[in-house]
N, C-alpha and C. Protein backbone atom coordinates (compact mmCIF):
# COMPACT_ATOMS: atom_id res chain seq x y z
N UNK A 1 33.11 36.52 -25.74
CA UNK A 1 33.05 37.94 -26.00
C UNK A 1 34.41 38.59 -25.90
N UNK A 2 35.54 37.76 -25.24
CA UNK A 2 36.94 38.52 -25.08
C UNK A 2 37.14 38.92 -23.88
N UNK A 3 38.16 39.58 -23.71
CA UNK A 3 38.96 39.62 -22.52
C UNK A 3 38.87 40.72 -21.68
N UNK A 4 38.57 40.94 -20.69
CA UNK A 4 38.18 42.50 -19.96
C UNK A 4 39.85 42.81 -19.62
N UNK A 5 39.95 44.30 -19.85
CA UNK A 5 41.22 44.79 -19.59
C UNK A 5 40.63 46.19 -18.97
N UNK A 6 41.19 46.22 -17.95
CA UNK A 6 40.30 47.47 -17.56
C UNK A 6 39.46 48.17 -17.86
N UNK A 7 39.01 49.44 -18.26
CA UNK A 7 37.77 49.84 -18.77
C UNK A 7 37.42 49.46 -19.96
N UNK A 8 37.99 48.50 -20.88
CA UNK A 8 37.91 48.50 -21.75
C UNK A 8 37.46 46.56 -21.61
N UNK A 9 36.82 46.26 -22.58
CA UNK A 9 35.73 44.96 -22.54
C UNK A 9 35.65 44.55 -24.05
N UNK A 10 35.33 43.39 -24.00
CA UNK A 10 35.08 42.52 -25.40
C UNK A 10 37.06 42.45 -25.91
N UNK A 11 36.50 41.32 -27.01
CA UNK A 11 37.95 41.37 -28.02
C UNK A 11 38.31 42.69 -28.57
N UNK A 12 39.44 42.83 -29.45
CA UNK A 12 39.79 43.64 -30.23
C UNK A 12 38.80 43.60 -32.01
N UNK A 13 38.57 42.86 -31.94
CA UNK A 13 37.29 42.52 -32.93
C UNK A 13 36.17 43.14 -32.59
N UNK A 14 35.34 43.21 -32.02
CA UNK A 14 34.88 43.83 -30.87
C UNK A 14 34.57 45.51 -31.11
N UNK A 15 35.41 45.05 -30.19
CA UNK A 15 36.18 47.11 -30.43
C UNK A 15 35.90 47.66 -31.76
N UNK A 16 36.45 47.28 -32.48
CA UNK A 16 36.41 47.97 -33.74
C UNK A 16 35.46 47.52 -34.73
N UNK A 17 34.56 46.74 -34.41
CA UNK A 17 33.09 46.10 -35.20
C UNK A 17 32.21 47.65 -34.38
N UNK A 18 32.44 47.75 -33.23
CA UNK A 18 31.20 48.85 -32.47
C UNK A 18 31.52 49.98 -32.91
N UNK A 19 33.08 50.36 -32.94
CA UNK A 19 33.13 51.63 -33.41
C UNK A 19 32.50 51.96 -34.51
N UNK A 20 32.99 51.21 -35.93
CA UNK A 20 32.60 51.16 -37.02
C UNK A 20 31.15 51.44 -37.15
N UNK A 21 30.36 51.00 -36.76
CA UNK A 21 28.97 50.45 -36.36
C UNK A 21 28.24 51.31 -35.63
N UNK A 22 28.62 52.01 -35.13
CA UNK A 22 28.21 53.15 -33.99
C UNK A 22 27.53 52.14 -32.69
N UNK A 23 28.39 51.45 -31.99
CA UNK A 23 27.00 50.47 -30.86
C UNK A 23 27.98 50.70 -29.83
N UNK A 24 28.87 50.84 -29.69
CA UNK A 24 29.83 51.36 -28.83
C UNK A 24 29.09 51.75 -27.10
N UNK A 25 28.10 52.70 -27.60
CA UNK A 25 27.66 53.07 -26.31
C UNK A 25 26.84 51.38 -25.81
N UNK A 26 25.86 51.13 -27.07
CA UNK A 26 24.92 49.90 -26.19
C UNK A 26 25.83 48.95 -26.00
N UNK A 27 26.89 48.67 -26.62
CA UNK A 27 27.50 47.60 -26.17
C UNK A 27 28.39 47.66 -24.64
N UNK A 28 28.67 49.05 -24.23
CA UNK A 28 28.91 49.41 -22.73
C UNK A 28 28.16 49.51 -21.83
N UNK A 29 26.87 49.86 -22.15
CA UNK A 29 25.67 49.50 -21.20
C UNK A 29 25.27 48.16 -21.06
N UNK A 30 25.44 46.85 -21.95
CA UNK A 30 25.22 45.82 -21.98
C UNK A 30 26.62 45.34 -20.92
N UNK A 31 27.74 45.55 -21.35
CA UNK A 31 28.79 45.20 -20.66
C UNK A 31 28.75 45.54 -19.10
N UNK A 32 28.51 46.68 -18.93
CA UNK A 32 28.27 47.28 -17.49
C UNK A 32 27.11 46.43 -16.58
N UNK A 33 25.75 46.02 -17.45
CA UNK A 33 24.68 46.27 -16.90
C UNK A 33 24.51 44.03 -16.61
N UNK A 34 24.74 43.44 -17.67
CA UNK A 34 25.13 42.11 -18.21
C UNK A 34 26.31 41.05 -17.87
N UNK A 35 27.38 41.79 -18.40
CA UNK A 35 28.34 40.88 -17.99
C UNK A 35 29.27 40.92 -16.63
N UNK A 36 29.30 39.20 -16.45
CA UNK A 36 30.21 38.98 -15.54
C UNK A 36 31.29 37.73 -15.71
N UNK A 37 31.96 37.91 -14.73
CA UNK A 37 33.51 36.90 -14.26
C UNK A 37 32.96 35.73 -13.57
N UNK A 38 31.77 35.34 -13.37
CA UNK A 38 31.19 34.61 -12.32
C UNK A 38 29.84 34.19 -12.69
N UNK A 39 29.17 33.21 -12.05
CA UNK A 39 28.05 32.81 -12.12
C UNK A 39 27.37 33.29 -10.43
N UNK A 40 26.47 33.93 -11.12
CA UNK A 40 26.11 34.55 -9.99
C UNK A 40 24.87 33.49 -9.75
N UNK A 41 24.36 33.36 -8.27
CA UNK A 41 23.04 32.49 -7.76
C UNK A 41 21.96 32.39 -8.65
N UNK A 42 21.76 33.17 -9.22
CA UNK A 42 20.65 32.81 -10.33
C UNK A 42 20.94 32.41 -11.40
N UNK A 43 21.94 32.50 -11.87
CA UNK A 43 22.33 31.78 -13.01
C UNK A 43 23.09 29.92 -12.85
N UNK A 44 23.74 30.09 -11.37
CA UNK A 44 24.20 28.82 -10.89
C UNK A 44 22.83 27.91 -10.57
N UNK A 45 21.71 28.72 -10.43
CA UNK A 45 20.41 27.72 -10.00
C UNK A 45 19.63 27.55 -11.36
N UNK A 46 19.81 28.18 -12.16
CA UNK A 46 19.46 28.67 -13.68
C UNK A 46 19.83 27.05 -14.31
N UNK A 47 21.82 27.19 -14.32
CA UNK A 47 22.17 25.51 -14.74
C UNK A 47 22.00 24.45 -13.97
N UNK A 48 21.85 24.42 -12.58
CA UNK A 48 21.16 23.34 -12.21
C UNK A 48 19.92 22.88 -12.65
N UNK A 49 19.29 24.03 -13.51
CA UNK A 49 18.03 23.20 -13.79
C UNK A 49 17.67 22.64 -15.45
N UNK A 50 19.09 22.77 -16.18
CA UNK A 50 18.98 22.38 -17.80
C UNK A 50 19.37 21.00 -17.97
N UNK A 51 18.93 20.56 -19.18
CA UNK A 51 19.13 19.28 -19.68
C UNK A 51 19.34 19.50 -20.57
N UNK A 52 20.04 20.48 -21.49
CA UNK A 52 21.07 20.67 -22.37
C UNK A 52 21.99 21.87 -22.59
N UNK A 53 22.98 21.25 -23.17
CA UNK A 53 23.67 22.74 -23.52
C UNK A 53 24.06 22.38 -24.69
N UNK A 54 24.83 23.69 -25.15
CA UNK A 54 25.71 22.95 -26.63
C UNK A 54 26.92 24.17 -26.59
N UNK A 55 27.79 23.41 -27.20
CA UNK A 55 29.19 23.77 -26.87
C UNK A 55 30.06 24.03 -27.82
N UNK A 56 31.22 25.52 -27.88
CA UNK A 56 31.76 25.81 -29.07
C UNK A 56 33.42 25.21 -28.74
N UNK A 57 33.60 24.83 -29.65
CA UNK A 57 35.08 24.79 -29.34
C UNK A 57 36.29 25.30 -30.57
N UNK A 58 36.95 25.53 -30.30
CA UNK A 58 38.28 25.33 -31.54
C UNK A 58 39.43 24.49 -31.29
N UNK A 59 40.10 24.09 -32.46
CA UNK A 59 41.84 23.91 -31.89
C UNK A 59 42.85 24.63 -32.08
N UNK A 60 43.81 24.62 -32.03
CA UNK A 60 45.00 25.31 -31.72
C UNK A 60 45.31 26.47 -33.46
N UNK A 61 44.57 26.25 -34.32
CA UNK A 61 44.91 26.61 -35.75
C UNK A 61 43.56 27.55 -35.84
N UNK A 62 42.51 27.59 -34.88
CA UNK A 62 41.33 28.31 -34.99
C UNK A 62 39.92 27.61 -35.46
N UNK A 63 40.46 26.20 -35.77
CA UNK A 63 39.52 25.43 -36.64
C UNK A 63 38.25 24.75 -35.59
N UNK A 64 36.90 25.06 -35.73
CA UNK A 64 35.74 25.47 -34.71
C UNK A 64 34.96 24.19 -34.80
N UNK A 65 34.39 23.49 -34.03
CA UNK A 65 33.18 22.53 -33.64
C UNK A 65 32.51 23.34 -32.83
N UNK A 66 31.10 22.90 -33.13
CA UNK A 66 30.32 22.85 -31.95
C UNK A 66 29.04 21.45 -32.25
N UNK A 67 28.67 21.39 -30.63
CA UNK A 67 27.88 20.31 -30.24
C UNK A 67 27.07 20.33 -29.15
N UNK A 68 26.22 19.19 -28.82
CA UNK A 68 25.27 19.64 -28.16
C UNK A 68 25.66 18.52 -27.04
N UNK A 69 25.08 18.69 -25.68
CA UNK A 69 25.29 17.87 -24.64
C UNK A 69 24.34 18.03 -23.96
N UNK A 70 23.84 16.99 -23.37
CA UNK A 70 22.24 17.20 -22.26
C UNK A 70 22.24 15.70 -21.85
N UNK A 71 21.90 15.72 -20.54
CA UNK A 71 21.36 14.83 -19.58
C UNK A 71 20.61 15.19 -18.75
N UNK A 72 20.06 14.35 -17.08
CA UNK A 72 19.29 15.07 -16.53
C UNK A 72 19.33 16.29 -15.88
N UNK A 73 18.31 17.12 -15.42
CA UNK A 73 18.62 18.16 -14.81
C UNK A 73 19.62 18.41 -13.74
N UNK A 74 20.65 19.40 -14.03
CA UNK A 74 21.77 19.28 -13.25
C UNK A 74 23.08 18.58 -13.54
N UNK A 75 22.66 18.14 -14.67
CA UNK A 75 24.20 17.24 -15.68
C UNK A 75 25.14 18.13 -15.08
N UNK A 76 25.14 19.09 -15.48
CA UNK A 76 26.35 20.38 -15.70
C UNK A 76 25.96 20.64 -14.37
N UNK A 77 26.99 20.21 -13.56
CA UNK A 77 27.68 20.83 -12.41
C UNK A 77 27.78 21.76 -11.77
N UNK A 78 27.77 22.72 -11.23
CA UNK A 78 28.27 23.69 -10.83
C UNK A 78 28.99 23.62 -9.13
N UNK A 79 29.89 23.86 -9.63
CA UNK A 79 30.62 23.94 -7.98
C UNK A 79 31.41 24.83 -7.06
N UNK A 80 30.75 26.06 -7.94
CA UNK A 80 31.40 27.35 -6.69
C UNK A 80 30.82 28.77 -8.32
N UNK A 81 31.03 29.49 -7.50
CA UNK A 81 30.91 30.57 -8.94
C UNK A 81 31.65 30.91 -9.74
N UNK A 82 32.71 30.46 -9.88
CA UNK A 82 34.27 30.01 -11.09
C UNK A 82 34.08 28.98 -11.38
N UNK A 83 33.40 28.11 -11.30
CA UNK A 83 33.41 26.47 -11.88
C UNK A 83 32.40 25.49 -11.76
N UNK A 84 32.21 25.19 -13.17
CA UNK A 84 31.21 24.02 -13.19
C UNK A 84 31.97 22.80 -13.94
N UNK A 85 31.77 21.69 -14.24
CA UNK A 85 31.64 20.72 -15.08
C UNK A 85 30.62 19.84 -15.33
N UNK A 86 31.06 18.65 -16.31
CA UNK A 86 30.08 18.05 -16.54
C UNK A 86 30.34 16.95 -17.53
N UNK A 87 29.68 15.69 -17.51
CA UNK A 87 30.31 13.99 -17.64
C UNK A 87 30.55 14.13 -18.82
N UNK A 88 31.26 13.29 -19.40
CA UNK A 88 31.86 12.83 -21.06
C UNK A 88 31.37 11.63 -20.97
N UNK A 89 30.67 10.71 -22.16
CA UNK A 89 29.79 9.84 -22.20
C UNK A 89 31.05 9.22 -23.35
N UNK A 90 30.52 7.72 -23.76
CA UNK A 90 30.64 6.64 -24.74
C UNK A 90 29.97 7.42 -25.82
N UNK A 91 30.84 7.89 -26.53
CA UNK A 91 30.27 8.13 -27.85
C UNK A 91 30.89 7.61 -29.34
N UNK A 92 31.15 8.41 -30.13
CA UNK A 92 31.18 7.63 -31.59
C UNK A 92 32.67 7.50 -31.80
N UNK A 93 33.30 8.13 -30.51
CA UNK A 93 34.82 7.52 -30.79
C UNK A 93 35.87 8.96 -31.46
N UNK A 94 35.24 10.02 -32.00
CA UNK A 94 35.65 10.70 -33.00
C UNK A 94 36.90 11.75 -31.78
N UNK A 95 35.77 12.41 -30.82
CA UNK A 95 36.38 13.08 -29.74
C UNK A 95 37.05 14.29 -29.98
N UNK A 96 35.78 15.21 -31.19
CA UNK A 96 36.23 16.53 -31.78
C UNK A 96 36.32 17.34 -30.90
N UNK A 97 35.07 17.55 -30.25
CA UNK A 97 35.25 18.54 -28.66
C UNK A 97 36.30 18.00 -28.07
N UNK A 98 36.67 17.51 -27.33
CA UNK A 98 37.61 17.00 -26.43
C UNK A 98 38.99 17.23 -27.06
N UNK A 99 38.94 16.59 -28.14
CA UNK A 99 40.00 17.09 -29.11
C UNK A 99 40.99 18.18 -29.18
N UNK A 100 39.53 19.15 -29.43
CA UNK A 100 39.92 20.74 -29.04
C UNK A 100 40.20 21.09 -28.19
N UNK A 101 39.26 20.84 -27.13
CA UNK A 101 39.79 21.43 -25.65
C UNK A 101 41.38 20.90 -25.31
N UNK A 102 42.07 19.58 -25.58
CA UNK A 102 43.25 19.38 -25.62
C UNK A 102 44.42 20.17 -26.46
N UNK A 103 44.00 21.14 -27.15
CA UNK A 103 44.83 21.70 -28.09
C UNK A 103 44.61 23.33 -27.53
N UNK A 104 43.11 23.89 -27.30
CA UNK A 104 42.49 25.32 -27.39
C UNK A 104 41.68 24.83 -25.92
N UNK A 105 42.45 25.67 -24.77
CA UNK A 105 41.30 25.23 -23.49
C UNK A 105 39.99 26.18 -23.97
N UNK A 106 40.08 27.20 -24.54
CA UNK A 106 38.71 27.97 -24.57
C UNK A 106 37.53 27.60 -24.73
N UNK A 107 36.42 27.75 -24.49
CA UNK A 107 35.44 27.04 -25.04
C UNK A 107 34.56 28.26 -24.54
N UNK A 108 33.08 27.50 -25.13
CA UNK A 108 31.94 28.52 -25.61
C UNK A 108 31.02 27.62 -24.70
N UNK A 109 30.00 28.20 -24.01
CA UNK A 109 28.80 27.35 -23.64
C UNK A 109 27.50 28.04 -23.81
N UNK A 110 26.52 27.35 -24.22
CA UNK A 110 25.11 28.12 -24.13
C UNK A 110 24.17 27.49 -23.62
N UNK A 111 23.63 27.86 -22.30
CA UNK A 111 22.24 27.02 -22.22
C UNK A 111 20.96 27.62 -22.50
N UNK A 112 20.20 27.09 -22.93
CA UNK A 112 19.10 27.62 -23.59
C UNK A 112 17.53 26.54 -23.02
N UNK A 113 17.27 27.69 -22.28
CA UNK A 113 15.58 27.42 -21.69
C UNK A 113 14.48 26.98 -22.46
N UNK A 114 14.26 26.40 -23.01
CA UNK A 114 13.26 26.66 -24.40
C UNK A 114 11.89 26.33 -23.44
N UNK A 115 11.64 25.85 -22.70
CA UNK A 115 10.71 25.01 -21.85
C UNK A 115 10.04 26.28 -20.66
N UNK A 116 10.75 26.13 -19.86
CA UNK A 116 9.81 27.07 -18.89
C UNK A 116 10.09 28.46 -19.05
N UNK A 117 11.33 29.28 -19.21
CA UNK A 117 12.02 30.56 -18.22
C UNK A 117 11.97 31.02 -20.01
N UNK A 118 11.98 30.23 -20.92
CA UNK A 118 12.89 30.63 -22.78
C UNK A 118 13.21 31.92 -22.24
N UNK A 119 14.66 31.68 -22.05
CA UNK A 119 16.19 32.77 -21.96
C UNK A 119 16.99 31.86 -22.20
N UNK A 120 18.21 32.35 -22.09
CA UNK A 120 19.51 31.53 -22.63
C UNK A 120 20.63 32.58 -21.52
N UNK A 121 22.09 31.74 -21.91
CA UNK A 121 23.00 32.13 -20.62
C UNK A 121 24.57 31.51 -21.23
N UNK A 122 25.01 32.44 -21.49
CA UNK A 122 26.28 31.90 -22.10
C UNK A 122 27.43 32.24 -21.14
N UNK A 123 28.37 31.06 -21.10
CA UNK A 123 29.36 30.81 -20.34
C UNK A 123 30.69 30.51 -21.04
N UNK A 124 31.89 31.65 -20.98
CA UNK A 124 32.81 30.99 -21.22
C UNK A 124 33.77 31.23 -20.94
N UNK A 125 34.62 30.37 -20.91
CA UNK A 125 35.89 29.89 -20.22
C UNK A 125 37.20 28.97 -20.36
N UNK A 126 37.96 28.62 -19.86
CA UNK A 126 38.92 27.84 -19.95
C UNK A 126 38.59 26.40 -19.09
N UNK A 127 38.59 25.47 -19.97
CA UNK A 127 38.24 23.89 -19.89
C UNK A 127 39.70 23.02 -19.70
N UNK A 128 39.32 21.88 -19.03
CA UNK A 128 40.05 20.65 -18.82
C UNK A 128 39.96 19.87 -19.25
N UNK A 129 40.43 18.86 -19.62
CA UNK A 129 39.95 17.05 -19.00
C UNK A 129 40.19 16.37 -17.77
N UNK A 130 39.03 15.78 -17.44
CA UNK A 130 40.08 15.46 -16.03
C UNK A 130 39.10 13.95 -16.28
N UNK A 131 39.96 12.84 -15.16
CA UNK A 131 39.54 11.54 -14.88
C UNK A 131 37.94 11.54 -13.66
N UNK A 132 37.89 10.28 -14.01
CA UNK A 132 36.58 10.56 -12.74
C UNK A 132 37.56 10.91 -11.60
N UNK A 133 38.05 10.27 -11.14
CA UNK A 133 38.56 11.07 -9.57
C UNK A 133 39.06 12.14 -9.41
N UNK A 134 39.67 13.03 -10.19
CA UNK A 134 39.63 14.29 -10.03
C UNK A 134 38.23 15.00 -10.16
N UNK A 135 37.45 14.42 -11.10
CA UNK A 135 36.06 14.97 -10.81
C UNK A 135 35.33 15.30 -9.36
N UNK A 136 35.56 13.94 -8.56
CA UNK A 136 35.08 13.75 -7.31
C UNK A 136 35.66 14.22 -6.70
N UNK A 137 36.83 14.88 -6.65
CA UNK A 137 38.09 15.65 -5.98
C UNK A 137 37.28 16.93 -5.84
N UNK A 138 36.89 17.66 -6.98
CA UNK A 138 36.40 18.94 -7.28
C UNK A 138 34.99 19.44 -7.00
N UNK A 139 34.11 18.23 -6.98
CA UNK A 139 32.73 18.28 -6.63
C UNK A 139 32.43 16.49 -6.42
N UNK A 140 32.52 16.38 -5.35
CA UNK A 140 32.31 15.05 -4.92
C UNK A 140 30.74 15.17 -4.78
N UNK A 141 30.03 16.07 -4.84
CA UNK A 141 28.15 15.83 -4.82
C UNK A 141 28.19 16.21 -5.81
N UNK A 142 28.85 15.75 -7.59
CA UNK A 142 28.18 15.75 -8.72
C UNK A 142 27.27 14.90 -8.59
N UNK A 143 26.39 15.04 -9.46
CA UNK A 143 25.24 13.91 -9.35
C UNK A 143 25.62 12.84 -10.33
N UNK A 144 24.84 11.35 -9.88
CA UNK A 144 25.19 10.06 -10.64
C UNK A 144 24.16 10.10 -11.60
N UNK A 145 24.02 9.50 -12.54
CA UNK A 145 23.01 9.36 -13.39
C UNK A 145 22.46 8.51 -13.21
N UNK A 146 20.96 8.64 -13.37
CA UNK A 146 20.08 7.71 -12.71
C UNK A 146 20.08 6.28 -14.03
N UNK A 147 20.40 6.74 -15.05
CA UNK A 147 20.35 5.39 -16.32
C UNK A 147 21.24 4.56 -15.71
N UNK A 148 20.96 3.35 -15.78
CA UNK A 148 21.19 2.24 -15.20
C UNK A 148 22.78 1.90 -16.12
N UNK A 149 24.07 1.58 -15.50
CA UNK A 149 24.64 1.19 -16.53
C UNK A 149 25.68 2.70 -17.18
N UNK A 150 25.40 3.41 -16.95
CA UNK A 150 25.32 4.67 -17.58
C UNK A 150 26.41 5.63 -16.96
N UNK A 151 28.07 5.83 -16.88
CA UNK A 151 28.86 5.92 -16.22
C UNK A 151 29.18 7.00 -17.34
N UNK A 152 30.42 8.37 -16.31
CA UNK A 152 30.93 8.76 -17.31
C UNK A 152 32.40 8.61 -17.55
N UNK A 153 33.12 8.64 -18.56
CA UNK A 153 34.07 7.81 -18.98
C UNK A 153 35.09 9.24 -18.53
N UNK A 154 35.11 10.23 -18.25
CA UNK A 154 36.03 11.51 -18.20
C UNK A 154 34.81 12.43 -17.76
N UNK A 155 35.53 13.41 -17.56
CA UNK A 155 34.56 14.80 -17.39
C UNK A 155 35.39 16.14 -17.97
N UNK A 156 34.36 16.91 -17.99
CA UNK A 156 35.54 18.90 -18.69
C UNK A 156 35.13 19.32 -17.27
N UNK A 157 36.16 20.16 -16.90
CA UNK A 157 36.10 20.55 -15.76
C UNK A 157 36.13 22.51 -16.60
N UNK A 158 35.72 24.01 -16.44
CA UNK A 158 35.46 25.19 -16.93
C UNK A 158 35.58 26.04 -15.72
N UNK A 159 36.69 26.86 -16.01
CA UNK A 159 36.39 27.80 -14.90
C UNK A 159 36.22 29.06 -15.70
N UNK A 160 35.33 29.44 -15.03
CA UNK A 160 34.44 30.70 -15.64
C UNK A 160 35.00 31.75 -15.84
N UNK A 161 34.96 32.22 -16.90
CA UNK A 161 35.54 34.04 -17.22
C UNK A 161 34.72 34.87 -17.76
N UNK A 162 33.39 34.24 -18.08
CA UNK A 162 32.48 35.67 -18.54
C UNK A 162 31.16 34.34 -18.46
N UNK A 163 29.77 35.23 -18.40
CA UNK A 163 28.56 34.93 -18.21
C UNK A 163 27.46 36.09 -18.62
N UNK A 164 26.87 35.54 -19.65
CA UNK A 164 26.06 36.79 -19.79
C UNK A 164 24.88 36.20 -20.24
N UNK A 165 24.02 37.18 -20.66
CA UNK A 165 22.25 36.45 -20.88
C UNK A 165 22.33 36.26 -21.93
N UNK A 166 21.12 35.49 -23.37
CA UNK A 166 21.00 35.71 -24.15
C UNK A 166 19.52 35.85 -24.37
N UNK A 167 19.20 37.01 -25.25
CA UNK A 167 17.69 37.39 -24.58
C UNK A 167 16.75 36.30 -25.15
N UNK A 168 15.59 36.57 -24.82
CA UNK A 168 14.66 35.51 -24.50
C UNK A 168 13.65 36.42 -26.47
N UNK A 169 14.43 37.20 -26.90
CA UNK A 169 13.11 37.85 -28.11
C UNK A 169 13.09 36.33 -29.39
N UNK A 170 14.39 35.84 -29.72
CA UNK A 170 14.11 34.83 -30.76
C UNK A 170 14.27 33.51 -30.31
N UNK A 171 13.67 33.37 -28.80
CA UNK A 171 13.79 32.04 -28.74
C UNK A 171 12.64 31.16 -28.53
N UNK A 172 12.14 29.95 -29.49
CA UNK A 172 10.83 29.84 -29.50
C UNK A 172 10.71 28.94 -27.92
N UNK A 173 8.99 29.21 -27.83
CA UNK A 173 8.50 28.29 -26.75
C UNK A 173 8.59 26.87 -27.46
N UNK A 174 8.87 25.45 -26.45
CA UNK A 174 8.84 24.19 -26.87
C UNK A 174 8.32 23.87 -25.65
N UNK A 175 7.80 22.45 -26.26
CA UNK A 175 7.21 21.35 -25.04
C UNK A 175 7.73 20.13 -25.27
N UNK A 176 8.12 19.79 -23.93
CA UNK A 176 8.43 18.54 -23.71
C UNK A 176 7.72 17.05 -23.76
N UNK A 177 8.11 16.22 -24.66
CA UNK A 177 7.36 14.91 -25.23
C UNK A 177 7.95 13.88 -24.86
N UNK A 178 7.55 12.76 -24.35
CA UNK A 178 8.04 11.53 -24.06
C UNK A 178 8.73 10.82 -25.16
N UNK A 179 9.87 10.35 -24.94
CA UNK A 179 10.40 10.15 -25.87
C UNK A 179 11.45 8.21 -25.04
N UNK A 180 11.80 7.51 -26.15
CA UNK A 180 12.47 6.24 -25.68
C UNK A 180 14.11 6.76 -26.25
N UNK A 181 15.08 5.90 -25.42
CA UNK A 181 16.05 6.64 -25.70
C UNK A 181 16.99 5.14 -25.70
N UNK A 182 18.12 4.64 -26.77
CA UNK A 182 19.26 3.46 -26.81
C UNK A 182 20.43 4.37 -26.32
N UNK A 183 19.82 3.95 -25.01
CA UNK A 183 21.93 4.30 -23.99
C UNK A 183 22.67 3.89 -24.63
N UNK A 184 23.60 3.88 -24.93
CA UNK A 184 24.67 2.76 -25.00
C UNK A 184 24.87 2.04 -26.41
N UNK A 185 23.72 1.99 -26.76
CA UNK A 185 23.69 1.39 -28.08
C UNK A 185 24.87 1.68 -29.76
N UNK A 186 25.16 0.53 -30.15
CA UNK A 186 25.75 0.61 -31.35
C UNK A 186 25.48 0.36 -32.67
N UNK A 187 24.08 0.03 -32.14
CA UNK A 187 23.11 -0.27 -33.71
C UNK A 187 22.77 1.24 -34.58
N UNK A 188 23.55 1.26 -35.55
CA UNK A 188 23.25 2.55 -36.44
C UNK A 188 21.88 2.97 -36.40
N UNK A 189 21.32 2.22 -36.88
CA UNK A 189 19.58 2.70 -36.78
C UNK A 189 18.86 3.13 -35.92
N UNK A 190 19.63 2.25 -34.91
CA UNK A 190 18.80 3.30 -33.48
C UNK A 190 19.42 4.76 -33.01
N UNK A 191 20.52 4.76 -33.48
CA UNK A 191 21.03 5.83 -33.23
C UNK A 191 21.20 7.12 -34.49
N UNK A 192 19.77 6.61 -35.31
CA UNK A 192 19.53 7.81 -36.64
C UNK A 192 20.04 7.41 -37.95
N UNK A 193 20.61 6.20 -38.03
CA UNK A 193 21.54 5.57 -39.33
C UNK A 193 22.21 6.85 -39.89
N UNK A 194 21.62 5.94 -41.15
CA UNK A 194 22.91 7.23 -41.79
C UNK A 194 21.78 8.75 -42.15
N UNK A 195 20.89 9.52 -41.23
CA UNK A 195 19.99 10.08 -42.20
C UNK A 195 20.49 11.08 -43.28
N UNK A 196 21.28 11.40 -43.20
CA UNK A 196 21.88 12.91 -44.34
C UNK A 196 22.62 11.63 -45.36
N UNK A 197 22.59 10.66 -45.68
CA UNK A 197 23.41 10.13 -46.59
C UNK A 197 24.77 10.45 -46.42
N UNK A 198 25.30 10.48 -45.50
CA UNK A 198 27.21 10.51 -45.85
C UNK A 198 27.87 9.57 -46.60
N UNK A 199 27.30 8.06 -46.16
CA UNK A 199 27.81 7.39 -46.46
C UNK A 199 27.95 7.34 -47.96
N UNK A 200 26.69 7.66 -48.42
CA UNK A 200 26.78 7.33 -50.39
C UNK A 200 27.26 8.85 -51.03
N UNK A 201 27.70 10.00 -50.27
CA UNK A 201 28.10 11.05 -50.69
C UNK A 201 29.59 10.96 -51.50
C-alpha cells in the first residue's frame, strides 16, 4: 500500500487515484481504523494457523512474479511482531521469487482463510535470504516439517511494514479434501506434466 509519512499514508499513486476518485475520506478511515506497522496477536495467531500464502514480488526494473507457498500449519513463522519467515523448498530450479527478492527486498504477502475464519491478511515488507543457521539464529522454535526427508534448503526472513485485512465479502467458502502428495519428486507427471502445453507452444 506504500509508505506512511506522517499524516499522510499509502503511495503517491495512491494519493492521487483517491483524490481523483473522491475515496480519500474512506481510504483514511480504512488507514486509521485497519492499518498497521506490526502484526498484532491476532493476526500473529491468525498466521500460525495457515497452510498457504502466495507471494508478490518484483526485481530491480519493476518486473512482477507472484506465487504461491503452503505447508503445514505454521510454515510461516512468526517471531516477534516485525518478523516472520518461512522455508524455501527443492523446487524447479528457476528461483523467480528469490530472484527478486535478491534484486527488490519488497515483497507482497497474502494469506487467505478460505476454510474456517474466510478473511485474508496482507503483509508487507522488506525480505531476505538467509541460510538455515541464520534461520535458527532468528527463531530457533521454527517448526521442522513433519514430511520425512523434507528439509529446507534456505529460508526469506520479512520484517514487517504494513498489515492489513482483506475482507472476507469475495472470498469463497472451501473444504478441505484428502489429497496424496510427490515430495521431492522429479517425475513430470506427478508433478502436473506439461498441463497448459508449453512445451508444444
Amino acid at each position: 500500500m506504500g509508505e506512511v509519512v506522517g499524516t499522510v499514508r499509502g503511495s503517491l499513486g495512491e494519493q492521487r487515484l483517491q483524490d481523483r476518485f473522491g475515496t480519500a475520506d474512506r481510504a483514511r478511515r480504512f488507514y486509521d481504523q485497519q492499518l498497521l506497522d506490526h502484526l498484532n496477536e491476532r493476526m500473529r495467531e491468525f498466521i500460525g494457523c495457515q497452510e498457504m500464502m502466495f507471494v508478490a514480488t518484483a526485481d530491480a526494473l519493476g518486473g512482477c512474479d507472484s506465487t504461491f507457498r503452503a505447508g503445514p500449519p505454521g510454515f510461516v513463522h512468526v517471531s516477534g511482531p516485525n518478523r516472520l519467515l518461512w522455508p524455501e523448498y527443492r523446487g524447479n530450479g528457476v528461483m523467480a521469487s528469490l530472484g527478486n527478492i535478491s534484486e527488490n527486498g519488497h515483497v507482497g504477502l497474502l494469506f487467505v482463510d478460505f476454510v474456517r475464519d474466510v478473511i485474508g491478511l496482507h503483509v508487507n515488507g522488506r525480505a531476505e535470504i538467509v541460510d538455515n543457521a541464520a534461520a535458527q539464529a532468528i527463531a530457533a522454535d521454527a517448526p521442522v516439517d513433519a514430511v520425512p526427508g523434507r528439509r529446507p534448503e534456505r529460508w526469506v526472513v520479512v520484517d514487517v511494514e504494513e498489515a492489513y485485512i482483506h475482507c472476507s465479502k469475495h472470498i469463497p467458502r472451501m473444504v478441505k479434501v484428502p489429497r496424496g502428495r510427490a515430495w521431492g519428486t522429479d517425475d513430470a507427471r506427478r508433478k502436473g506434466g506439461d498441463f497448459f502445453g508449453a512445451a508444444a507452444s
